[in-house]
N, C-alpha and C. Protein backbone atom coordinates (compact mmCIF):
# COMPACT_ATOMS: atom_id res chain seq x y z
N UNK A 1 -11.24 -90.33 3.20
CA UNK A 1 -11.97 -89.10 3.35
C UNK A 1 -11.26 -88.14 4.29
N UNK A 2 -10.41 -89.01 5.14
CA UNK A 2 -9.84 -87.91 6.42
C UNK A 2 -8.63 -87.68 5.65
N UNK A 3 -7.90 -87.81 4.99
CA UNK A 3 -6.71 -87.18 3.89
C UNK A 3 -7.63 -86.21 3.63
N UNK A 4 -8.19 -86.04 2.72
CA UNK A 4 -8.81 -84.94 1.61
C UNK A 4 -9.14 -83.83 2.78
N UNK A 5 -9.75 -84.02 3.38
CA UNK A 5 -10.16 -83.19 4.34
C UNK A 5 -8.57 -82.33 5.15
N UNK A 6 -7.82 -83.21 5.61
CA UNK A 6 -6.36 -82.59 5.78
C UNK A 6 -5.83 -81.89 4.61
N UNK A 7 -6.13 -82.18 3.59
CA UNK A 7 -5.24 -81.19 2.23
C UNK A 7 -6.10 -80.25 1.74
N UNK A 8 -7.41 -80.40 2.28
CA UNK A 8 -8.21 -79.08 1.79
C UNK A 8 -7.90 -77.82 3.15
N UNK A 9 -7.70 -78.32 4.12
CA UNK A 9 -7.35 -77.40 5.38
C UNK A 9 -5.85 -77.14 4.99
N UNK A 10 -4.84 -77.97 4.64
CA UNK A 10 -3.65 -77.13 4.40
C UNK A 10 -3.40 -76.30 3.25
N UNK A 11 -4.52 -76.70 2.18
CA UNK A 11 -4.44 -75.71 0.82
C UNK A 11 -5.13 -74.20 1.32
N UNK A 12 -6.21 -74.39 2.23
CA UNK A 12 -7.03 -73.34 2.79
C UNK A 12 -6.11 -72.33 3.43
N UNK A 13 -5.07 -72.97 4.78
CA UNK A 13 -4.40 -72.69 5.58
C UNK A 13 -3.34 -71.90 4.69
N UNK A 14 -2.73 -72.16 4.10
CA UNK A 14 -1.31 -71.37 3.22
C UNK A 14 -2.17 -70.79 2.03
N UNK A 15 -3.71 -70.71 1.65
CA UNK A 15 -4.02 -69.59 0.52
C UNK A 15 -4.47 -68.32 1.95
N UNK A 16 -4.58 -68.34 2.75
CA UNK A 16 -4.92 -67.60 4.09
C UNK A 16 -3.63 -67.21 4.10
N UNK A 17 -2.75 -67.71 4.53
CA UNK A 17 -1.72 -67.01 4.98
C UNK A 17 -1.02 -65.91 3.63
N UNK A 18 -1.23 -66.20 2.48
CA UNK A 18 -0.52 -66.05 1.43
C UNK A 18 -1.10 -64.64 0.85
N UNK A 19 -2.60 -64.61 1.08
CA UNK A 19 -3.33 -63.52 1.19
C UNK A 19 -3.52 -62.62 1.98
N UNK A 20 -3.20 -62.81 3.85
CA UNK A 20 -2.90 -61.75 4.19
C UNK A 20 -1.53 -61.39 4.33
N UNK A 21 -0.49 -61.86 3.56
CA UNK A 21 0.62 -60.98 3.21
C UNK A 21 0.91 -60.52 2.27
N UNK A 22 -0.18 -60.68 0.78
CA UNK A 22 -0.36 -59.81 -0.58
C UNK A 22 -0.43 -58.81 -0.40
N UNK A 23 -1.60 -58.56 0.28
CA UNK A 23 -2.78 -57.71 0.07
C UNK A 23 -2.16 -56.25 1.03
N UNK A 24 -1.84 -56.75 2.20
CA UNK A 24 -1.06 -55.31 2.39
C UNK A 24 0.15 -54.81 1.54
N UNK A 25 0.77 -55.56 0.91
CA UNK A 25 1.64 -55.63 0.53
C UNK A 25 1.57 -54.69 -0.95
N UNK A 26 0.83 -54.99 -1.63
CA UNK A 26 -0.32 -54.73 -3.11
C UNK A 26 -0.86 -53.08 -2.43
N UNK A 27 -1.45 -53.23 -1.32
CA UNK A 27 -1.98 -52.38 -1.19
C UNK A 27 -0.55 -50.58 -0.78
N UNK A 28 0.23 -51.11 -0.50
CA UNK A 28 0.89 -50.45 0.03
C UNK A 28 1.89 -49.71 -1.11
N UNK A 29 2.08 -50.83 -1.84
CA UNK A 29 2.72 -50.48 -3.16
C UNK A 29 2.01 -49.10 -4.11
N UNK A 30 0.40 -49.62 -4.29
CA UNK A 30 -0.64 -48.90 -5.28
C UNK A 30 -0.28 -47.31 -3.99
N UNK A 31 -0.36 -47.57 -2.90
CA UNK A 31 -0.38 -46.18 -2.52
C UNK A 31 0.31 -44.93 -2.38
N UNK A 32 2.11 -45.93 -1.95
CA UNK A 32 3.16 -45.32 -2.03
C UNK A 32 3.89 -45.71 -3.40
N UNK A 33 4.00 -45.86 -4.17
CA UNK A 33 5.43 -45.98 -5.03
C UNK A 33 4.75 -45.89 -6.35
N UNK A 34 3.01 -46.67 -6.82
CA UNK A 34 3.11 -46.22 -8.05
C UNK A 34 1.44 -47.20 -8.43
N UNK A 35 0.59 -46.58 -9.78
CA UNK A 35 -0.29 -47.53 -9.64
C UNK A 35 -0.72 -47.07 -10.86
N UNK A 36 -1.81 -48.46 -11.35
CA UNK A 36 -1.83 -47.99 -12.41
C UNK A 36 -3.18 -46.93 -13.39
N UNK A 37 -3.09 -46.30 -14.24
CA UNK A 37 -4.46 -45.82 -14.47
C UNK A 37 -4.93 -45.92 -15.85
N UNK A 38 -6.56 -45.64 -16.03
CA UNK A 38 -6.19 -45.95 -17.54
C UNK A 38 -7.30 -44.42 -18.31
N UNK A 39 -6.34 -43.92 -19.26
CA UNK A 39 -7.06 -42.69 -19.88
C UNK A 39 -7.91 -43.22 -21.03
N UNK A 40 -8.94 -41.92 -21.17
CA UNK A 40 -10.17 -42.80 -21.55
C UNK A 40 -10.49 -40.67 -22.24
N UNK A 41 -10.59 -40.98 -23.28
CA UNK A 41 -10.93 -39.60 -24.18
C UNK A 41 -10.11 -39.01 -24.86
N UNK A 42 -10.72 -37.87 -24.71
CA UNK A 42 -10.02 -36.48 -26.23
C UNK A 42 -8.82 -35.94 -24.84
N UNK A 43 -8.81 -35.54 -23.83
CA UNK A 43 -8.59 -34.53 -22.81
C UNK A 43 -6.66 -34.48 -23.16
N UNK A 44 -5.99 -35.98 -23.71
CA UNK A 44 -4.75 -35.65 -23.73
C UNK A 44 -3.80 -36.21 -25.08
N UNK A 45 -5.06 -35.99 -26.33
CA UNK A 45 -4.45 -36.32 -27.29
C UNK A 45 -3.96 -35.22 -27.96
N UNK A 46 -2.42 -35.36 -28.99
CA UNK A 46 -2.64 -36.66 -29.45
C UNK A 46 -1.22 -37.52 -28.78
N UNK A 47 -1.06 -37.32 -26.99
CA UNK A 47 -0.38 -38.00 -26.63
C UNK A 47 -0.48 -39.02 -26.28
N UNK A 48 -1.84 -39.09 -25.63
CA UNK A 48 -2.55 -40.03 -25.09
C UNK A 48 -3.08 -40.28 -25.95
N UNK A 49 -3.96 -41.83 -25.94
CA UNK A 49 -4.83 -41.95 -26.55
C UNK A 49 -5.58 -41.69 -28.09
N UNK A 50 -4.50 -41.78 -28.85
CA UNK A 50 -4.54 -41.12 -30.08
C UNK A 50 -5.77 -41.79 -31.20
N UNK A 51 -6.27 -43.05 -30.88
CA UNK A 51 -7.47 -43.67 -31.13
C UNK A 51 -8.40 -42.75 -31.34
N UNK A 52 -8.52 -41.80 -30.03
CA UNK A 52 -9.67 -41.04 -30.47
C UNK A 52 -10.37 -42.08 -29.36
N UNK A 53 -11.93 -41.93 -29.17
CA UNK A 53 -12.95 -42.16 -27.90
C UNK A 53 -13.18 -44.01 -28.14
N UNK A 54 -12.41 -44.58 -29.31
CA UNK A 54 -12.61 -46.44 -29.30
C UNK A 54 -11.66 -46.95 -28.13
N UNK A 55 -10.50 -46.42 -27.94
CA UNK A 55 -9.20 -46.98 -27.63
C UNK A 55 -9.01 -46.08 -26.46
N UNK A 56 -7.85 -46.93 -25.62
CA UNK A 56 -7.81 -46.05 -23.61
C UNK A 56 -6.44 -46.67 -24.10
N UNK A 57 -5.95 -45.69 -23.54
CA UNK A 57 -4.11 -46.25 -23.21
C UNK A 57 -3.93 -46.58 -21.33
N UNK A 58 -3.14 -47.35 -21.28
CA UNK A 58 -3.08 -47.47 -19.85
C UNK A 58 -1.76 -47.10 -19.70
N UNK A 59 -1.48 -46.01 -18.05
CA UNK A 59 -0.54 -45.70 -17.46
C UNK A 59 -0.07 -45.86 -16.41
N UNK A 60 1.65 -45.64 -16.07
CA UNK A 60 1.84 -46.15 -14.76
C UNK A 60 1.65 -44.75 -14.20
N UNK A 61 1.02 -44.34 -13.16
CA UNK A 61 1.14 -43.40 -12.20
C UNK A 61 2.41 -43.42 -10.94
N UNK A 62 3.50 -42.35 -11.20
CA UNK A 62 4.58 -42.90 -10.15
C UNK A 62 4.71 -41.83 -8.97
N UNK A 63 4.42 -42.02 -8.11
CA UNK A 63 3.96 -41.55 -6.54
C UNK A 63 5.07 -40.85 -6.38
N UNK A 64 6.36 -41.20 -6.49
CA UNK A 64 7.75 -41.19 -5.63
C UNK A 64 7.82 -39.82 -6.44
N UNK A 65 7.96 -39.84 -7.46
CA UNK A 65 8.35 -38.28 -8.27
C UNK A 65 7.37 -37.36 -7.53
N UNK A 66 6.47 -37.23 -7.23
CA UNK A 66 5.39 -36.19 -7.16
C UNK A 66 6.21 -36.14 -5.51
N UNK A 67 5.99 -37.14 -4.82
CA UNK A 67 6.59 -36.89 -3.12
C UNK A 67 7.75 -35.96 -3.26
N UNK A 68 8.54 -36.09 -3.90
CA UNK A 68 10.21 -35.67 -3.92
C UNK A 68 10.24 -34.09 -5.14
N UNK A 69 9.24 -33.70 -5.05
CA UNK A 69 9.01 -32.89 -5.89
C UNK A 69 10.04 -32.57 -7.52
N UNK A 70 10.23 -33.69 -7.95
CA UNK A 70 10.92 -34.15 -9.61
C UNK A 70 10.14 -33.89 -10.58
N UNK A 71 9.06 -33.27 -10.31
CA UNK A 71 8.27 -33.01 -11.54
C UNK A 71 8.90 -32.01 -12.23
N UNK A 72 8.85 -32.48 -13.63
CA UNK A 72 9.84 -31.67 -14.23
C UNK A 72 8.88 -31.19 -15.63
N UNK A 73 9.35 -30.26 -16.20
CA UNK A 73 8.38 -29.32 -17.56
C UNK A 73 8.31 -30.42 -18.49
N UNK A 74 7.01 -30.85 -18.98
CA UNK A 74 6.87 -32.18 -19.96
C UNK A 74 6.20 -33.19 -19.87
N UNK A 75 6.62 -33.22 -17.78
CA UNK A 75 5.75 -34.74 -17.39
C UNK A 75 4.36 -34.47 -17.32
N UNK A 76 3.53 -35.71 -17.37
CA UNK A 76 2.09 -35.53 -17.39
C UNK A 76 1.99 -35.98 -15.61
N UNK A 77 0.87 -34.84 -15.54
CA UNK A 77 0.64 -34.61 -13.91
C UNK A 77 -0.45 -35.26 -13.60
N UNK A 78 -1.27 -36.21 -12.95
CA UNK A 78 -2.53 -36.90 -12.73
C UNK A 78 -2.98 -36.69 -11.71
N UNK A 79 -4.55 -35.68 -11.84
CA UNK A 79 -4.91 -34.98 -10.67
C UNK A 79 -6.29 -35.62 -10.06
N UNK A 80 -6.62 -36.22 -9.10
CA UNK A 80 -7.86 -36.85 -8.56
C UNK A 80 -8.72 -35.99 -7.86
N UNK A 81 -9.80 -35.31 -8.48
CA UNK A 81 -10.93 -34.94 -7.59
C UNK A 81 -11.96 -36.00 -6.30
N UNK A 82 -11.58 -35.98 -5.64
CA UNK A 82 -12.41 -36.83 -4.39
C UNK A 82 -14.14 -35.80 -3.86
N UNK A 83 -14.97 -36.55 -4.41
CA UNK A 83 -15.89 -35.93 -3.29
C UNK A 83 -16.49 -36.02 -2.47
């Protein structure tokens, strides 16, 4: 019983450690460099989403272009209202 109890504390111990070095990690990525989104309607067909209102295409959103101002005539721009 005192094994099991040692391998449930070291499985515990390294999923702890393993998680708080994802998660900033994950988190830091989605904020700076790129993340993903998913379109859902009529608003950008028939590039997007050409299904029509059954079907969502999913996209990468890439941070770094918009920082470095590379937006160039063509690209699709993804704008977030916060309220």
């Amino acid at each position: 019983m005192a094994q099991s109890q040692g391998w449930v504390r070291r499985y515990f111990k390294a999923f702890c450690k393993g998680f708080f070095v994802a998660v900033p990690v994950a988190v830091t990525f989605l904020d700076r460099v790129a993340c993903v989104a998913r379109v859902e309607g009529a608003s950008m067909q028939p590039s997007l989403n050409p299904g029509g209102s059954q079907s969502s295409d999913v996209v990468l959103l890439n941070h770094w272009k918009v920082r470095n101002f590379e937006v160039q005539r063509g690209d699709i721009v993804s704008l977030v209202y916060w309220t």
